[in-house]
PDB file of N, CA and C in Angstrom:
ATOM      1  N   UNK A   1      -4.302 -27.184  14.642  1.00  0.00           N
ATOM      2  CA  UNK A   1      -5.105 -26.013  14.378  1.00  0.00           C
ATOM      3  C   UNK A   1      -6.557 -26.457  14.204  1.00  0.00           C
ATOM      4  N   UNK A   2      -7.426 -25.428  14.773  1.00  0.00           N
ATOM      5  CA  UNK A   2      -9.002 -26.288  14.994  1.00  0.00           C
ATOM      6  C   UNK A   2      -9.315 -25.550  13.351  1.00  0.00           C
ATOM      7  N   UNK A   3     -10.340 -26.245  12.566  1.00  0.00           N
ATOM      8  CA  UNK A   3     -10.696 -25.518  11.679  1.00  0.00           C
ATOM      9  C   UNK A   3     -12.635 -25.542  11.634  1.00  0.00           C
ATOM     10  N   UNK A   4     -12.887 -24.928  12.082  1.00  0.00           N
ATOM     11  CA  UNK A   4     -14.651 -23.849  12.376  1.00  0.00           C
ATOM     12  C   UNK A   4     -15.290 -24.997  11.290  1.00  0.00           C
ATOM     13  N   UNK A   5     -14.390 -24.810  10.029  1.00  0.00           N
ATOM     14  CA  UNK A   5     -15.692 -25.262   8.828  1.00  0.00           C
ATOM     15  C   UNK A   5     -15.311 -26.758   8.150  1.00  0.00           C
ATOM     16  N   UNK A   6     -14.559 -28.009   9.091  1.00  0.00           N
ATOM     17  CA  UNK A   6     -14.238 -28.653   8.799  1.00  0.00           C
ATOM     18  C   UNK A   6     -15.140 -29.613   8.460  1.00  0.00           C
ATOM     19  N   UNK A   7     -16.707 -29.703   9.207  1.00  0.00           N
ATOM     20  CA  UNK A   7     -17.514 -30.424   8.712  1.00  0.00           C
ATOM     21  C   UNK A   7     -18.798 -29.890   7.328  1.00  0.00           C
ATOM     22  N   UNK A   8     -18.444 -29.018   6.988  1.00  0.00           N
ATOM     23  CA  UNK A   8     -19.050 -28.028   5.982  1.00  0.00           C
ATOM     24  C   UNK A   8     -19.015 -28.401   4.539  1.00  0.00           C
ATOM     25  N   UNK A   9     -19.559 -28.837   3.688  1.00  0.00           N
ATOM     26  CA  UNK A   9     -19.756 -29.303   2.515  1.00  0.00           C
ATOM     27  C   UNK A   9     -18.931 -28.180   1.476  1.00  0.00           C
ATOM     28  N   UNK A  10     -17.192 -28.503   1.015  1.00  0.00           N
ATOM     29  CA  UNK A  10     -16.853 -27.262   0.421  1.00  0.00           C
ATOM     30  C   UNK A  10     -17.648 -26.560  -1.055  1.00  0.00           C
ATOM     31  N   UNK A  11     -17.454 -25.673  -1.013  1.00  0.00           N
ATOM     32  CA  UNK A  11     -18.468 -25.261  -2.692  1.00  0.00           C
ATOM     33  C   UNK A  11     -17.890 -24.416  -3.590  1.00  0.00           C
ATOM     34  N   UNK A  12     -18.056 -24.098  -4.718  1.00  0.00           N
ATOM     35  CA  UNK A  12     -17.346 -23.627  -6.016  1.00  0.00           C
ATOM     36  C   UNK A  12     -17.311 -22.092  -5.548  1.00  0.00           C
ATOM     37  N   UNK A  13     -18.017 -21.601  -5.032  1.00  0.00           N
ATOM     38  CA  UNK A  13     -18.020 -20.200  -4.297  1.00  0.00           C
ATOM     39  C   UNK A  13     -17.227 -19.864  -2.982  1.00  0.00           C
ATOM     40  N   UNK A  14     -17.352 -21.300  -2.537  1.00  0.00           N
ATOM     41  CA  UNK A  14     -16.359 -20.651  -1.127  1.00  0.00           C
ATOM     42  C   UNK A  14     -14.802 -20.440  -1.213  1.00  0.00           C
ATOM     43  N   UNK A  15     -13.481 -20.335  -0.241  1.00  0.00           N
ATOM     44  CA  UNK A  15     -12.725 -19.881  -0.409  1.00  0.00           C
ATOM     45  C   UNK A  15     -11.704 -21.261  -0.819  1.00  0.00           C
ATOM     46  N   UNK A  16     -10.835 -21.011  -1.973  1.00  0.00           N
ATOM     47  CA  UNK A  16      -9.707 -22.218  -2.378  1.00  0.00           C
ATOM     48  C   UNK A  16      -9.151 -22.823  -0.688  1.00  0.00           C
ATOM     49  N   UNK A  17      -8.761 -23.961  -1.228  1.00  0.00           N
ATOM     50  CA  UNK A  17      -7.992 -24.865   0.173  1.00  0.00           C
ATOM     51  C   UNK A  17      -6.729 -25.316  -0.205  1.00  0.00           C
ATOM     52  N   UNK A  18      -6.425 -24.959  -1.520  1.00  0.00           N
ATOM     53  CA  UNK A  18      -5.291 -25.370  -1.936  1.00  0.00           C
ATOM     54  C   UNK A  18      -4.514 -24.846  -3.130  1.00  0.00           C
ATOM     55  N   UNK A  19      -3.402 -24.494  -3.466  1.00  0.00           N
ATOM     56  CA  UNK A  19      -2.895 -24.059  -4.320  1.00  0.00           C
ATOM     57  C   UNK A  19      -1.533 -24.579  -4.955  1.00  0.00           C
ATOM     58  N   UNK A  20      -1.409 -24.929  -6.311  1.00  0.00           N
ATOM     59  CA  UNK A  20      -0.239 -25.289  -6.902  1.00  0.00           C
ATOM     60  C   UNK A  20      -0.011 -24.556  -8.212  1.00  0.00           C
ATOM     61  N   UNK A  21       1.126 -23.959  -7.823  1.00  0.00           N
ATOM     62  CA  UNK A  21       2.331 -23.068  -9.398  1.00  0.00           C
ATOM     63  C   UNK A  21       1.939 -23.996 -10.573  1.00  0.00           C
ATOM     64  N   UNK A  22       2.119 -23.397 -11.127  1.00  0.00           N
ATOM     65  CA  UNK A  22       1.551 -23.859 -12.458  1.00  0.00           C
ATOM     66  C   UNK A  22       2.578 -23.182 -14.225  1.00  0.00           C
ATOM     67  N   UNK A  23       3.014 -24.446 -14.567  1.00  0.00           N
ATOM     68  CA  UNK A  23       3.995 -24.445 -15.605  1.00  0.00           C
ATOM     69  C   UNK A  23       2.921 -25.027 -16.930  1.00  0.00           C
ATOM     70  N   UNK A  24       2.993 -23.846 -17.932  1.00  0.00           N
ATOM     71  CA  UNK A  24       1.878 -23.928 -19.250  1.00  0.00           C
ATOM     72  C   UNK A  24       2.832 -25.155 -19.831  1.00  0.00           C
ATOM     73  N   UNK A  25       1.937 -25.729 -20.001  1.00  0.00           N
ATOM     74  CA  UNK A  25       2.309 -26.781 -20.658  1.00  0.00           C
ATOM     75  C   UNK A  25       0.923 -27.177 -22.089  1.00  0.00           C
ATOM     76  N   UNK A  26       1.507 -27.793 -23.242  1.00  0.00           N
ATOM     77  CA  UNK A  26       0.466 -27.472 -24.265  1.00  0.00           C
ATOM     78  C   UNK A  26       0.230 -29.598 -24.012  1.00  0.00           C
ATOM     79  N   UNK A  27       1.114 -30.124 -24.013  1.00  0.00           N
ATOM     80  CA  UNK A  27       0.689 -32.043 -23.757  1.00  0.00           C
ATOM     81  C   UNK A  27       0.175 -32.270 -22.013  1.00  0.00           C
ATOM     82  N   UNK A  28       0.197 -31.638 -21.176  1.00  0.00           N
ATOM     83  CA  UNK A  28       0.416 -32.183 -19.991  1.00  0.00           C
ATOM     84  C   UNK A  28      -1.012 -30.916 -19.190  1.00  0.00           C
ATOM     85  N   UNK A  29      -2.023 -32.006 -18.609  1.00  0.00           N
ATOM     86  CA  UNK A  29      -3.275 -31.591 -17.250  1.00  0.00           C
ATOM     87  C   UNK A  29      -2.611 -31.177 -16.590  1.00  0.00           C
ATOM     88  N   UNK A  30      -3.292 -30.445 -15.809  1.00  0.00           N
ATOM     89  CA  UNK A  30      -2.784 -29.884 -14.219  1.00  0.00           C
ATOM     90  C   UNK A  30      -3.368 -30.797 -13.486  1.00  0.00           C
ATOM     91  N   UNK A  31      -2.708 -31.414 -12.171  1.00  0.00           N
ATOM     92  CA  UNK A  31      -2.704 -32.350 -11.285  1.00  0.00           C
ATOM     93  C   UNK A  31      -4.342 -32.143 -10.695  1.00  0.00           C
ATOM     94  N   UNK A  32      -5.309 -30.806 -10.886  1.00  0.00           N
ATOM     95  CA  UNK A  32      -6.721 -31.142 -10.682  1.00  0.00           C
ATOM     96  C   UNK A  32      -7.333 -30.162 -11.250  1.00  0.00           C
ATOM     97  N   UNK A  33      -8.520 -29.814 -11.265  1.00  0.00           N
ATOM     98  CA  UNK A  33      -9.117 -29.045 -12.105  1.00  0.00           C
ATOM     99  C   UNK A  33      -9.241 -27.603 -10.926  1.00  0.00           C
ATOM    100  N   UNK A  34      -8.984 -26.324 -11.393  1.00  0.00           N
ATOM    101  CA  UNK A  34      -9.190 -25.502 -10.395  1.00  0.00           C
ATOM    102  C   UNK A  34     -10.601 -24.538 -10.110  1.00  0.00           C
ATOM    103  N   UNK A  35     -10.585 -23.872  -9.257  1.00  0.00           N
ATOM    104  CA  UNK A  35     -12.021 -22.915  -8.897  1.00  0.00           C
ATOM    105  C   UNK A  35     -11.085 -22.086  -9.247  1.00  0.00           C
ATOM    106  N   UNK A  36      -9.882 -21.561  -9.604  1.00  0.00           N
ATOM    107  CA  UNK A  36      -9.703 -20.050  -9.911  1.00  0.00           C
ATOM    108  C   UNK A  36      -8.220 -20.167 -10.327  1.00  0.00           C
ATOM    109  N   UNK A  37      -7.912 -19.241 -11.057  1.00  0.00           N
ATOM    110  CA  UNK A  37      -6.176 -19.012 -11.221  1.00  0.00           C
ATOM    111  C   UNK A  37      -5.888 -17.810 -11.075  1.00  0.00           C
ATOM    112  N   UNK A  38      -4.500 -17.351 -10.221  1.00  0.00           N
ATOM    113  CA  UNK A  38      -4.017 -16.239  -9.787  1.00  0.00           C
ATOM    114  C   UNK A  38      -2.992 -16.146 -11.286  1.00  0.00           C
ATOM    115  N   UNK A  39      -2.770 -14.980 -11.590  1.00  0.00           N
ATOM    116  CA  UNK A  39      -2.273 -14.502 -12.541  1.00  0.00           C
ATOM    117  C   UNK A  39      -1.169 -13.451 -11.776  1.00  0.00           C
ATOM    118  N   UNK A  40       0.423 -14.191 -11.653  1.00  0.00           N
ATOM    119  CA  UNK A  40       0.992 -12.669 -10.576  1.00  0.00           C
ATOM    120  C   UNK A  40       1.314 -11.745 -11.470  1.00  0.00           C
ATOM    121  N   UNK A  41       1.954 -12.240 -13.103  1.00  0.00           N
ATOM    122  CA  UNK A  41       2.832 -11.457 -14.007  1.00  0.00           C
ATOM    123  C   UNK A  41       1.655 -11.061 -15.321  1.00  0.00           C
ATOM    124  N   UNK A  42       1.556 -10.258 -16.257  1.00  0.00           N
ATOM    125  CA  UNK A  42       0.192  -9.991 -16.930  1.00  0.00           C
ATOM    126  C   UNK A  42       0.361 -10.707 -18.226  1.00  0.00           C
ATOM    127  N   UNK A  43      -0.445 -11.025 -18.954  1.00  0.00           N
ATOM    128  CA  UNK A  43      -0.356 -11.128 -20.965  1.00  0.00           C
ATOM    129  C   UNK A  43      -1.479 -11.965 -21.034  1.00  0.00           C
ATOM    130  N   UNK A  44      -1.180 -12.584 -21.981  1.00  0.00           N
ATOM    131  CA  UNK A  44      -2.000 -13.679 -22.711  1.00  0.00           C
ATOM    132  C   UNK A  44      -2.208 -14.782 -21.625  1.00  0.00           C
ATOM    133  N   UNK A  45      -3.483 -15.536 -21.846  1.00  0.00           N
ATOM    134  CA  UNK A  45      -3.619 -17.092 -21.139  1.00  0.00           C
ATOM    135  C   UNK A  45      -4.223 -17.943 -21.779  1.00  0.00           C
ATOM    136  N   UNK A  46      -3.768 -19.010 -22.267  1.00  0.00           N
ATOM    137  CA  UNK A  46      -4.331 -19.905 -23.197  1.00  0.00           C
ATOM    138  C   UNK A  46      -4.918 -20.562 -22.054  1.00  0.00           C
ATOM    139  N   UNK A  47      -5.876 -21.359 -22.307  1.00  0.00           N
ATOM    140  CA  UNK A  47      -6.485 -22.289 -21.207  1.00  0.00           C
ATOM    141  C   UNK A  47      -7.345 -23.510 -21.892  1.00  0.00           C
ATOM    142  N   UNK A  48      -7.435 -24.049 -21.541  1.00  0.00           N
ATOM    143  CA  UNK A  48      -8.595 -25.938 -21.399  1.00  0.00           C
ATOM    144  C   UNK A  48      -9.221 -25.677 -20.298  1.00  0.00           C
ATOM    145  N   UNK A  49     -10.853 -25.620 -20.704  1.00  0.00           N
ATOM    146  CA  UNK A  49     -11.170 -25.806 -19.732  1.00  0.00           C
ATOM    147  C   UNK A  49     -11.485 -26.491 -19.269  1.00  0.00           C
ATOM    148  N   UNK A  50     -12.261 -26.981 -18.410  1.00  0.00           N
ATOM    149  CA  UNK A  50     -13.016 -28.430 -17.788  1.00  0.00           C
ATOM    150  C   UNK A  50     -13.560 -29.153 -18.317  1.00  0.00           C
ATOM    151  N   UNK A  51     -14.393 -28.072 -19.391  1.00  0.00           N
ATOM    152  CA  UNK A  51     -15.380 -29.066 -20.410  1.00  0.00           C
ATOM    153  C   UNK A  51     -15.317 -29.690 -21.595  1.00  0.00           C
ATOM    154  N   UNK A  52     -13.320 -28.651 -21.677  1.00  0.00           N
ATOM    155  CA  UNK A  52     -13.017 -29.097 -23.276  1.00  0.00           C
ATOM    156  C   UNK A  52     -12.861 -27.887 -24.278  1.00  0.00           C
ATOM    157  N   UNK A  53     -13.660 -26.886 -23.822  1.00  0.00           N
ATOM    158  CA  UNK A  53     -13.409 -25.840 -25.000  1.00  0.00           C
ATOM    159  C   UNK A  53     -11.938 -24.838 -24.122  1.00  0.00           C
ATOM    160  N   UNK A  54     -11.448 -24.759 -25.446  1.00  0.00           N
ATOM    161  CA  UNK A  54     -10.358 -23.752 -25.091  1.00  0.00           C
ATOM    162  C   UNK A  54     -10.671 -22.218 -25.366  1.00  0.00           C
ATOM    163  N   UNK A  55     -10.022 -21.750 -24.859  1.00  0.00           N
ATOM    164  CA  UNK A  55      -9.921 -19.780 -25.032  1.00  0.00           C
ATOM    165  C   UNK A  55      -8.658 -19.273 -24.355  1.00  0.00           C
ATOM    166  N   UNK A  56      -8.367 -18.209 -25.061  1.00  0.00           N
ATOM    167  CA  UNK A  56      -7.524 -16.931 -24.529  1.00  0.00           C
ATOM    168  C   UNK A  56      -7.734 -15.985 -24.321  1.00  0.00           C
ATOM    169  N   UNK A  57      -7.463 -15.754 -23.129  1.00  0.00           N
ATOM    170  CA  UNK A  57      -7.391 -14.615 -22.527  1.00  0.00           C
ATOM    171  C   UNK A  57      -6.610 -13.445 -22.889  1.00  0.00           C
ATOM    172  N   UNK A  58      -6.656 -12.800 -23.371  1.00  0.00           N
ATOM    173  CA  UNK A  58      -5.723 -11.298 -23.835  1.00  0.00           C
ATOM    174  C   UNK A  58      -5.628 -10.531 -23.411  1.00  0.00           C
ATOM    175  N   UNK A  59      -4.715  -9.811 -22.422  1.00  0.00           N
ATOM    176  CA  UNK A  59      -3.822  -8.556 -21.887  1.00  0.00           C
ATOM    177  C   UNK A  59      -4.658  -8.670 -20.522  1.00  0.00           C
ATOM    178  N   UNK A  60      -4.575  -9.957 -19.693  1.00  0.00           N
ATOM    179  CA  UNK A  60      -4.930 -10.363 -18.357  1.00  0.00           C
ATOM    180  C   UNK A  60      -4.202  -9.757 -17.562  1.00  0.00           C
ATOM    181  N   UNK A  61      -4.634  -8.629 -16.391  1.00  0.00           N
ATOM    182  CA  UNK A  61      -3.847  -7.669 -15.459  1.00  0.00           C
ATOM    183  C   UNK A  61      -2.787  -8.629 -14.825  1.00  0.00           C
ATOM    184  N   UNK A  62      -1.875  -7.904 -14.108  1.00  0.00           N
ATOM    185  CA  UNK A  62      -0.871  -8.886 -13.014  1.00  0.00           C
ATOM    186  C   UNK A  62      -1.580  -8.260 -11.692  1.00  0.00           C
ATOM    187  N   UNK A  63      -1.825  -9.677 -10.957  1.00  0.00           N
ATOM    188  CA  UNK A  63      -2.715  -9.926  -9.867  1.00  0.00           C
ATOM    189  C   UNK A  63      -4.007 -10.268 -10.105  1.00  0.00           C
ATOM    190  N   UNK A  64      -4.447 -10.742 -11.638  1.00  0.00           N
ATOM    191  CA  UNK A  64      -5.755 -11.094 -11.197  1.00  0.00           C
ATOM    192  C   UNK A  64      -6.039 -12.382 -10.678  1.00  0.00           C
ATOM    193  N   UNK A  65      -6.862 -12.356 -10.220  1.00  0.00           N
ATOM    194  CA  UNK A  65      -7.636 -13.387  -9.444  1.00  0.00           C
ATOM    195  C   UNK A  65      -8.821 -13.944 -11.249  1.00  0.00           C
ATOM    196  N   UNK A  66      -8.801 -15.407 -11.401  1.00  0.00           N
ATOM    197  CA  UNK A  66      -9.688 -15.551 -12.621  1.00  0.00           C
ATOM    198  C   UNK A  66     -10.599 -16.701 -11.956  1.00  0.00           C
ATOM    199  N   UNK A  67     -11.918 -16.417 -11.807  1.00  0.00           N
ATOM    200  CA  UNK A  67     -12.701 -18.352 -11.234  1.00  0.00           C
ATOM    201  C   UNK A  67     -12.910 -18.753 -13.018  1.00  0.00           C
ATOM    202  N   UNK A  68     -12.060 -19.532 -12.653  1.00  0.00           N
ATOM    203  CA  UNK A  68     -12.296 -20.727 -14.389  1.00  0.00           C
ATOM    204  C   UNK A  68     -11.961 -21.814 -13.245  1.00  0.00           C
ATOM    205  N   UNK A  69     -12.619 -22.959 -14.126  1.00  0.00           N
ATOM    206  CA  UNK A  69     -12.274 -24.250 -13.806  1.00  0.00           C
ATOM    207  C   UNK A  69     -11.660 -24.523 -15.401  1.00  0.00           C
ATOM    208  N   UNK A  70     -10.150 -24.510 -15.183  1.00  0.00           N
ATOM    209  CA  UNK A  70      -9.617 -25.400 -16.407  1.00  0.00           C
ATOM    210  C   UNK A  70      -9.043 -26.395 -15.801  1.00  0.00           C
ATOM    211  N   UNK A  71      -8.376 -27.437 -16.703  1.00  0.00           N
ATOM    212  CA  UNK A  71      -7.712 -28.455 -16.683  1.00  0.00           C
ATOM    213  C   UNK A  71      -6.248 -28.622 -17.039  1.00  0.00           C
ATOM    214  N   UNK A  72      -6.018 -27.229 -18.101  1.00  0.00           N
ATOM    215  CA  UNK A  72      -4.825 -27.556 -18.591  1.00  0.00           C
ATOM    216  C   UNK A  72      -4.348 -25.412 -18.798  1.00  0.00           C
ATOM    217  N   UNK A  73      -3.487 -25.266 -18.684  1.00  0.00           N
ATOM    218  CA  UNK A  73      -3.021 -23.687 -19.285  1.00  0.00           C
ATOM    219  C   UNK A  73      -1.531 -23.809 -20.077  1.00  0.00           C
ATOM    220  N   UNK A  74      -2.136 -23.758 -21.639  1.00  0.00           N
ATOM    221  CA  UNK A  74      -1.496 -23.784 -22.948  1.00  0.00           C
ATOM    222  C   UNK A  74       0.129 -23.419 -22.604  1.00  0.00           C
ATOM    223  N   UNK A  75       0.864 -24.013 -22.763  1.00  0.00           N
ATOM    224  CA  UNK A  75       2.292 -22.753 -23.913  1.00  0.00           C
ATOM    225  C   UNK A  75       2.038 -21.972 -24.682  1.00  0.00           C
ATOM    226  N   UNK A  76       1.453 -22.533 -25.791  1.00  0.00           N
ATOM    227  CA  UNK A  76       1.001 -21.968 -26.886  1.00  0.00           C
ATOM    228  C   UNK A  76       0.181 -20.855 -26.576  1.00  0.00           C
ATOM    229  N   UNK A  77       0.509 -19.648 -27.133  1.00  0.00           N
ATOM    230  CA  UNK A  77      -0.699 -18.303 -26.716  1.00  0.00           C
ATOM    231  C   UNK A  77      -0.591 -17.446 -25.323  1.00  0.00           C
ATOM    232  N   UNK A  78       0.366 -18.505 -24.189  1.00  0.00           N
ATOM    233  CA  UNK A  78       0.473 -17.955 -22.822  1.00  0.00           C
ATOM    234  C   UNK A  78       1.892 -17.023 -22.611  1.00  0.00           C
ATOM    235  N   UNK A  79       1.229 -15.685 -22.393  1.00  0.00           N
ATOM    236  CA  UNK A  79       2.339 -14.960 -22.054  1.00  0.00           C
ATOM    237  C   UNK A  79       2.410 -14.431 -20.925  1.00  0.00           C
ATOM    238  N   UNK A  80       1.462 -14.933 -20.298  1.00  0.00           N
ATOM    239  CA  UNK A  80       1.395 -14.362 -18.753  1.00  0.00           C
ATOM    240  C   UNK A  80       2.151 -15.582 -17.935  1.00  0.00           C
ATOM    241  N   UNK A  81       2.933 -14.602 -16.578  1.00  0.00           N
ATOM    242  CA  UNK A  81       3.359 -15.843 -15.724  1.00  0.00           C
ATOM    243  C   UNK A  81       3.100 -15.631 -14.229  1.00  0.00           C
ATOM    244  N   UNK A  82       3.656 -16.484 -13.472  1.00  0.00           N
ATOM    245  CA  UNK A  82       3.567 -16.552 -11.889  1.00  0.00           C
ATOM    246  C   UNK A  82       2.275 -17.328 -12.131  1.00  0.00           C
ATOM    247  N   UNK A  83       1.478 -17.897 -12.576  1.00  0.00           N
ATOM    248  CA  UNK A  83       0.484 -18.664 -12.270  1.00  0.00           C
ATOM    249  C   UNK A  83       0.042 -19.800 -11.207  1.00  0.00           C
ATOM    250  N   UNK A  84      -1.169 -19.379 -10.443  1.00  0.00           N
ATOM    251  CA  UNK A  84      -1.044 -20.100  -9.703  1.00  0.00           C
ATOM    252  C   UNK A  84      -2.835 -20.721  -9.533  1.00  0.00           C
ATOM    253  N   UNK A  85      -2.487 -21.926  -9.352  1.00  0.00           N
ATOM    254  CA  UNK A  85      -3.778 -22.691  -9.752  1.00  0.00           C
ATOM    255  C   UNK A  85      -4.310 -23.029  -7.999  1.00  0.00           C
ATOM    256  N   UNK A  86      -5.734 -22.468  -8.141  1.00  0.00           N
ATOM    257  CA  UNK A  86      -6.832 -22.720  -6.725  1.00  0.00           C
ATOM    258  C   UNK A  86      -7.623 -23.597  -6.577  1.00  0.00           C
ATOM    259  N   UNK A  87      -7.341 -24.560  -6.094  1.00  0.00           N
ATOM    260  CA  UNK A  87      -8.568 -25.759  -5.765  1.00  0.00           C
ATOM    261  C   UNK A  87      -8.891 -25.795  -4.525  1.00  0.00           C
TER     262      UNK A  87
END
């Protein structure tokens, strides 16, 4: 498959290239830091973010689309599921 924008410098605005499910875990990173997380099921989202500070998210729709760059998405506090992490 030819891809148009293969020599193109990717950027925090352009579109994800990759995606991995994502199991909250409160000891354990996610395998990279993301440009966004899909939210399929709704509630709470604990999160780490990139820089270190944590927050929750409270009564997050099902289907949102979120651009965070975290590192890690809590057990603790997370009641939302189907998560899916965009890099």
């Amino acid at each position: 498959m030819t891809d148009r924008f293969a020599n193109f410098q990717p950027s925090l605005s352009g579109p994800a290239s990759t995606g991995f499910a994502i199991v909250p875990s409160n000891d354990t990173d996610l395998p990279e830091a993301t440009r966004a997380l899909y939210v399929g099921s709704g509630g709470d989202l604990a999160v780490t973010m990139l820089s270190g500070a944590t927050a929750v998210l409270t009564g997050v729709a099902a289907g949102s689309l979120l651009p965070l760059r975290v590192v890690r998405v809590r057990a603790t506090g997370t009641t939302a599921g189907a998560i899916v992490g965009l890099a």
